[in-house]
N, C-alpha and C. Protein backbone atom coordinates (compact mmCIF):
# COMPACT_ATOMS: atom_id res chain seq x y z
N UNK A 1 0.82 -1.19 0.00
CA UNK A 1 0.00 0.00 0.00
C UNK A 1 0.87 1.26 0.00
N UNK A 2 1.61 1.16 1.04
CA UNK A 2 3.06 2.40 1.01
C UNK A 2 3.29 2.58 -0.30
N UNK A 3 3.69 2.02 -1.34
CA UNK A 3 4.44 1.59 -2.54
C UNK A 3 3.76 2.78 -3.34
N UNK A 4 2.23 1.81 -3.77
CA UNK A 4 1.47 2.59 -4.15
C UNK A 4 1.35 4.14 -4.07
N UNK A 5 1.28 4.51 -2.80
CA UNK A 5 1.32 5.82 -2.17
C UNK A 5 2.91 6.34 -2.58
N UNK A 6 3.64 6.15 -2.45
CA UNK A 6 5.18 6.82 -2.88
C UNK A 6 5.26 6.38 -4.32
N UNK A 7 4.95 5.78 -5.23
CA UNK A 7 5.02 5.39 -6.34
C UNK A 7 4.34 7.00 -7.17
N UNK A 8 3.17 7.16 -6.78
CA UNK A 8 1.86 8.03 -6.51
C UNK A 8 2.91 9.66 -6.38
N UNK A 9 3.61 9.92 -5.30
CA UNK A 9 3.96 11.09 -5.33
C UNK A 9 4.85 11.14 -5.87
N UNK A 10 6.12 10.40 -6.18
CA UNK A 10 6.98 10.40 -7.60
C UNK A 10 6.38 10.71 -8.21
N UNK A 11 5.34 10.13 -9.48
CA UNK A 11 4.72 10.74 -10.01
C UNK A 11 4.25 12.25 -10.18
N UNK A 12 3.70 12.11 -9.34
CA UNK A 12 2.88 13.65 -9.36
C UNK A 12 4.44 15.00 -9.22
N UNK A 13 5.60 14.15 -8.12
CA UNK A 13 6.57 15.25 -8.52
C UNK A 13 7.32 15.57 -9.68
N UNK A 14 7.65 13.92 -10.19
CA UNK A 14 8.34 14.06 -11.72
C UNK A 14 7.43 14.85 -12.76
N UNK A 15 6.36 15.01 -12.62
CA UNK A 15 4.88 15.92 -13.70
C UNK A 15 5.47 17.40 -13.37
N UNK A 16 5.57 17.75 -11.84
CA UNK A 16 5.36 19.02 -11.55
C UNK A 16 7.11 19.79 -11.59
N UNK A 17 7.77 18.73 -11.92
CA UNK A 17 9.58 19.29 -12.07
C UNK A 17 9.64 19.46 -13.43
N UNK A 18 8.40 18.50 -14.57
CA UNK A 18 8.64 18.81 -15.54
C UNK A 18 8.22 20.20 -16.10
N UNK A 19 6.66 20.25 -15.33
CA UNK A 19 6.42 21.28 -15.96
C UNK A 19 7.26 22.84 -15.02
N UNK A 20 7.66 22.59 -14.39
CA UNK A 20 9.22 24.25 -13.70
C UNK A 20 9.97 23.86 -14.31
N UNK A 21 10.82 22.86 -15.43
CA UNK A 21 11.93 22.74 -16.04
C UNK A 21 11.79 23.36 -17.31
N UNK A 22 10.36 23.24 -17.58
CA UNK A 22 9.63 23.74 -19.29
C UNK A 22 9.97 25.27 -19.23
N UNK A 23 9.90 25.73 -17.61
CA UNK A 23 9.63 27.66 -18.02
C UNK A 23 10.87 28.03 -17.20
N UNK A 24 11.76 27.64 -16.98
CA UNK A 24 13.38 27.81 -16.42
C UNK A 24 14.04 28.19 -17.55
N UNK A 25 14.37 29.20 -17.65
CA UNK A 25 15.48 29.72 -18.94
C UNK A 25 17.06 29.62 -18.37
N UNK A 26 17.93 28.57 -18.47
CA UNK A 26 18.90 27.77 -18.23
C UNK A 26 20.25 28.22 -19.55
N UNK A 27 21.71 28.38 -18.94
CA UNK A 27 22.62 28.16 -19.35
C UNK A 27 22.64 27.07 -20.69
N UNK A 28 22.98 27.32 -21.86
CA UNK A 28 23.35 25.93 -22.30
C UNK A 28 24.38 25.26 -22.03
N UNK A 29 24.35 24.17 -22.19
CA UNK A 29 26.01 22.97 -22.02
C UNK A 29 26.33 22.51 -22.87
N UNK A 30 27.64 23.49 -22.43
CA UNK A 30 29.06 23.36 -23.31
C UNK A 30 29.30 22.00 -22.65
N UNK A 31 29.68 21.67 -21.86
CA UNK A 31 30.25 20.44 -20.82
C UNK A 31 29.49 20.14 -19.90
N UNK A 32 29.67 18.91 -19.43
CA UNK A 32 29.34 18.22 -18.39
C UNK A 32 30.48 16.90 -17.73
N UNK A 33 30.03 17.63 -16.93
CA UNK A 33 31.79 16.68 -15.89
C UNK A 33 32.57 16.06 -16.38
N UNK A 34 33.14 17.69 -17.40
CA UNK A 34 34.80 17.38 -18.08
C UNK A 34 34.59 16.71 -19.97
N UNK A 35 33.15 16.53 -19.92
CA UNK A 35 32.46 16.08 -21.18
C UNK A 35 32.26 17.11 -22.31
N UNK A 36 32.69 17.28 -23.21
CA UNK A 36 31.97 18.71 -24.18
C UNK A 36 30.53 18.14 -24.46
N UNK A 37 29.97 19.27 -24.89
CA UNK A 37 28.51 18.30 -25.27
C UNK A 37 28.29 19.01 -26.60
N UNK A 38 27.70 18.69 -27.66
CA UNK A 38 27.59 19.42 -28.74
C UNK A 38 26.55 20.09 -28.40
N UNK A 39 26.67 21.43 -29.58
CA UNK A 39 25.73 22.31 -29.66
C UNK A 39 23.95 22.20 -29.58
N UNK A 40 24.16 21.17 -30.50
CA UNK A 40 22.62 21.06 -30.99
C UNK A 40 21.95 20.58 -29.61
N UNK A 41 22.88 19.54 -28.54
CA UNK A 41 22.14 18.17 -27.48
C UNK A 41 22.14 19.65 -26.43
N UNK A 42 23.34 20.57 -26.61
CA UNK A 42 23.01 21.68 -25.43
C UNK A 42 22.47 22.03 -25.36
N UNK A 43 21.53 22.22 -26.45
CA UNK A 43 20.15 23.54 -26.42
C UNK A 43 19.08 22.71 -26.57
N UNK A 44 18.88 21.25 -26.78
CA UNK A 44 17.60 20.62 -26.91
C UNK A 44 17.06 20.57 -25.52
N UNK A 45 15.41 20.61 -25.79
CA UNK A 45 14.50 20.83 -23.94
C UNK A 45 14.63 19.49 -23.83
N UNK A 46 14.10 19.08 -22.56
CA UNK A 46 14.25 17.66 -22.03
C UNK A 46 13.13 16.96 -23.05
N UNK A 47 12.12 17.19 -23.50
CA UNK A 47 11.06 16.35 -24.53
C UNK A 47 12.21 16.18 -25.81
N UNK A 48 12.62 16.96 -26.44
CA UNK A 48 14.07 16.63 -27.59
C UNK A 48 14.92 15.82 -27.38
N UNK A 49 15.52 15.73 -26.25
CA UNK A 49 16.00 14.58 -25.83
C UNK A 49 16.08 13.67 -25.94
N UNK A 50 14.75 13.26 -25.44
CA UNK A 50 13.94 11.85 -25.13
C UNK A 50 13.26 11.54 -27.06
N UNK A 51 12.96 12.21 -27.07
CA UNK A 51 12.70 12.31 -28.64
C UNK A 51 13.99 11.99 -29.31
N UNK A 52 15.12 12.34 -29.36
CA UNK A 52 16.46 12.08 -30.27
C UNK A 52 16.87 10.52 -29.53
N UNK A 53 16.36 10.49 -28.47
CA UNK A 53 17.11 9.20 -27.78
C UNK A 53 16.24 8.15 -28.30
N UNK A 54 14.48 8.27 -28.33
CA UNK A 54 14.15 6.98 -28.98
C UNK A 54 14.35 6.88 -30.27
N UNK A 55 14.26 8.32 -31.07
CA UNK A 55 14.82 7.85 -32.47
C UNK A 55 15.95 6.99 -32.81
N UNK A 56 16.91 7.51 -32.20
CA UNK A 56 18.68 6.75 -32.14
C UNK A 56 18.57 5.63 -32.20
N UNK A 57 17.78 5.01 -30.66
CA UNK A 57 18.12 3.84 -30.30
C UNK A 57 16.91 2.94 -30.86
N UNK A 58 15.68 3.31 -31.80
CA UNK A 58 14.32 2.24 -32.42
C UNK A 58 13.62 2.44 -30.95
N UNK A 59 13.17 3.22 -30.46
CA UNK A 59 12.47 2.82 -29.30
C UNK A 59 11.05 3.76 -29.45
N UNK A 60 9.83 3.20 -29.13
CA UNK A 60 8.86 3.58 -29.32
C UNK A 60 8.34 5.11 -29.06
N UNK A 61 7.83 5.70 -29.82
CA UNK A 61 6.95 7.22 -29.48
C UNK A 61 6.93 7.33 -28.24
N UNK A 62 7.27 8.51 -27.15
CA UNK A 62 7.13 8.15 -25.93
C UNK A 62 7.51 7.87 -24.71
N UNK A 63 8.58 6.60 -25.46
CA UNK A 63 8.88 5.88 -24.44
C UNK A 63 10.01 5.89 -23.40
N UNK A 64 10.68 6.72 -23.86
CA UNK A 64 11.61 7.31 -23.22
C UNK A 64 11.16 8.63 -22.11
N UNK A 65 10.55 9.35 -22.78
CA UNK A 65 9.33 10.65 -21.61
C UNK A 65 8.99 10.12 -21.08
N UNK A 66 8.04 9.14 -21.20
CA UNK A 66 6.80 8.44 -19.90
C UNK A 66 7.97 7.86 -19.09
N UNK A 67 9.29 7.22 -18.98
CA UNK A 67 9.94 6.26 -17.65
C UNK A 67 10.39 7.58 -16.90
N UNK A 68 10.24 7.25 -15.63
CA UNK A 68 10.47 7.63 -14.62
C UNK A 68 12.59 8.19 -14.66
N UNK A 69 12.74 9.36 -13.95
CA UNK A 69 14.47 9.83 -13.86
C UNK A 69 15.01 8.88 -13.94
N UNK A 70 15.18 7.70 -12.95
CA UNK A 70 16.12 6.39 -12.40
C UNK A 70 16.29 5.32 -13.92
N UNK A 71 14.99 5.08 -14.28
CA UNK A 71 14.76 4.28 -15.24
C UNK A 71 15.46 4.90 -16.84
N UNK A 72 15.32 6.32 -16.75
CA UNK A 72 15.65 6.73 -17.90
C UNK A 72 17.75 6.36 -17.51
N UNK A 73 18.00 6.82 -16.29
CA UNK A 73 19.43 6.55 -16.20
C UNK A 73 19.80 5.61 -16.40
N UNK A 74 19.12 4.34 -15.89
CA UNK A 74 19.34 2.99 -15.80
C UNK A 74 19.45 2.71 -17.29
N UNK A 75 18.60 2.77 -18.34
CA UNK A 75 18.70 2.68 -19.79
C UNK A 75 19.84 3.33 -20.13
N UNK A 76 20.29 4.33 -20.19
CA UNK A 76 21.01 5.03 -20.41
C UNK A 76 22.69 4.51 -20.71
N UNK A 77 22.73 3.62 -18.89
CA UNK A 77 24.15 3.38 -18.54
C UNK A 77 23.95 1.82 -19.13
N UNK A 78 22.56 1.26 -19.70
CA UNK A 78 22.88 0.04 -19.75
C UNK A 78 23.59 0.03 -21.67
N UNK A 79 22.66 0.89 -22.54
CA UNK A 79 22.63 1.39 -23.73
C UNK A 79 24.39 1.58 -24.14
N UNK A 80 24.88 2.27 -22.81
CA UNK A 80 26.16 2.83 -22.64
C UNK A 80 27.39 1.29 -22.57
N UNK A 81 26.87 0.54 -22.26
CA UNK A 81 27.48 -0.59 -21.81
C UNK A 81 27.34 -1.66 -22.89
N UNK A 82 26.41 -2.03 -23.66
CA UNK A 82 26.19 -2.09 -24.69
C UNK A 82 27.10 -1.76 -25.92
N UNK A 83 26.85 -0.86 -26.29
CA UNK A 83 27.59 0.08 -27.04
C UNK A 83 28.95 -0.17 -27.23
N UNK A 84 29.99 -0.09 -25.59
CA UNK A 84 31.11 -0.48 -25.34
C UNK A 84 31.48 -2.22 -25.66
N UNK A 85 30.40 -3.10 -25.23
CA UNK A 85 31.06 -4.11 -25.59
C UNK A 85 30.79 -4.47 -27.44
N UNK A 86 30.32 -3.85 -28.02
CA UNK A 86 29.85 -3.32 -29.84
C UNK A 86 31.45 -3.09 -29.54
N UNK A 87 31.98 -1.91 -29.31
CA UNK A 87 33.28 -1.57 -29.67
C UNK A 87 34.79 -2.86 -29.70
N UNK A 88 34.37 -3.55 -28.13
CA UNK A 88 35.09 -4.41 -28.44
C UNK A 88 35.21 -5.34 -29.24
N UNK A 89 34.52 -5.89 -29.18
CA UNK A 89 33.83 -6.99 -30.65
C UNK A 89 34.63 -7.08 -31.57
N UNK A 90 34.64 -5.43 -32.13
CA UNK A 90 34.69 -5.28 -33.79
C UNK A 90 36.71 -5.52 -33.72
């Protein structure tokens, strides 16, 4: 029942950070911890993102916006890991 209930206000906070992140007029990034980032990924809003990330990777309309912060990281570092053992391979 707890679950439910904290599952519940995640929610409702990840909705309400999205919508104060939409009207925050923010620095772009050049870098991130020692990382350059290109131009275009610096200035895309968090919906562009998630939008360039399911295009990239074949992943459904969506589906990247609707998962939850953790989940989007978790994909992220697994995609990342992935990727790396692609490199070794070849």
């Amino acid at each position: 029942m707890f679950q439910r209930l904290f599952r519940f206000c995640m929610w409702t906070m990840e909705h309400v950070y999205v919508w104060i992140d939409a009207r925050v007029k923010r620095d772009i990034d050049k870098e991130l911890l020692g990382i350059s980032i290109d131009d275009d990924f610096g200035q895309m809003t968090r919906r562009q993102l998630c939008n360039h990330a399911e295009h990239r990777f074949g992943l459904e309309k969506d589906s990247m916006w609707n998962l939850q912060s953790t989940s989007k990281i978790r994909l992220a570092c697994q995609l990342a890991r992935n990727m790396r053992k692609e490199v070794q391979v070849k």
